[in-house]
Protein backbone atom coordinates (compact mmCIF):
# COMPACT_ATOMS: atom_id res chain seq x y z
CA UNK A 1 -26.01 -33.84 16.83
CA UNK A 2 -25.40 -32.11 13.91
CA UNK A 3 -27.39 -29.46 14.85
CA UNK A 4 -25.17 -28.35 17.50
CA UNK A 5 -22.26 -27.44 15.34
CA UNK A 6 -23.95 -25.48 12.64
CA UNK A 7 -23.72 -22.06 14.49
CA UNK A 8 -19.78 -22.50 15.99
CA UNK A 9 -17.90 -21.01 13.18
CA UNK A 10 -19.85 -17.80 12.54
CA UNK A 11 -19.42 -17.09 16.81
CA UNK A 12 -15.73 -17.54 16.45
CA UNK A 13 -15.08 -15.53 13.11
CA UNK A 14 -17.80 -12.48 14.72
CA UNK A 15 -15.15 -11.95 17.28
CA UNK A 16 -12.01 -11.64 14.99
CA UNK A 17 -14.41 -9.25 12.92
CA UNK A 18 -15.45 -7.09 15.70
CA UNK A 19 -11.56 -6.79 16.58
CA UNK A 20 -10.61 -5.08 13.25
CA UNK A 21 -13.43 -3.02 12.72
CA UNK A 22 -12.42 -1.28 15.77
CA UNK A 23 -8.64 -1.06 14.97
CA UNK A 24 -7.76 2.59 14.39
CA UNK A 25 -4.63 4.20 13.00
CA UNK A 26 -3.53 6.77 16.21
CA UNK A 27 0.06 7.45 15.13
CA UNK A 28 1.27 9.72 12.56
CA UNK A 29 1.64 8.68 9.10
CA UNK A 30 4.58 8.95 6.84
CA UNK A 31 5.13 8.90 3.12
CA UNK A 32 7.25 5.36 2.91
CA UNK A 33 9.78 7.69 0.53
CA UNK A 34 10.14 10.14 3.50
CA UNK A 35 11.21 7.20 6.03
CA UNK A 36 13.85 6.10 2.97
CA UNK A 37 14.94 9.67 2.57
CA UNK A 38 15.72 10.02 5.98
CA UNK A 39 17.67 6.53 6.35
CA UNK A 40 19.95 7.78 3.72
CA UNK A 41 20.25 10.87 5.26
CA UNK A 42 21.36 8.87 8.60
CA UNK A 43 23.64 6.71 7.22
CA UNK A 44 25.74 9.58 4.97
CA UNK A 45 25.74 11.47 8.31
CA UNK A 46 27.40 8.33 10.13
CA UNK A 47 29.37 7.84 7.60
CA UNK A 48 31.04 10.97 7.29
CA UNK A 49 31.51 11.23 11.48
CA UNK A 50 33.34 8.02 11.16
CA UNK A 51 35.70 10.20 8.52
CA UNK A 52 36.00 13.42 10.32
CA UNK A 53 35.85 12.18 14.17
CA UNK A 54 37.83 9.03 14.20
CA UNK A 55 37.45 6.74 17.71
């Protein structure tokens, strides 16, 4: 009976293996300081409607 068990963990892991290998990166890539950059940029830009075209 042992036997039987000996090959169940390297089937289950080959899967999970074969997923990432074929995992690609399709969308476009930003510098991290470029996203924060233009966050800033967003908020000054909100914050200076909510000054200069009151609701």
């Amino acid at each position: 009976m042992p036997d039987d068990k000996k090959g169940g963990g390297f089937q289950s892991a080959a899967g999970l293996i074969r997923y990432f290998d074929e995992e690609e990166d399709l969308g476009p890539i930003f510098d991290p300081k470029l996203v924060l950059y233009i966050a800033v940029i967003f908020g000054v830009v909100i914050e200076l409607l909510k000054v200069f075209w009151p609701i």
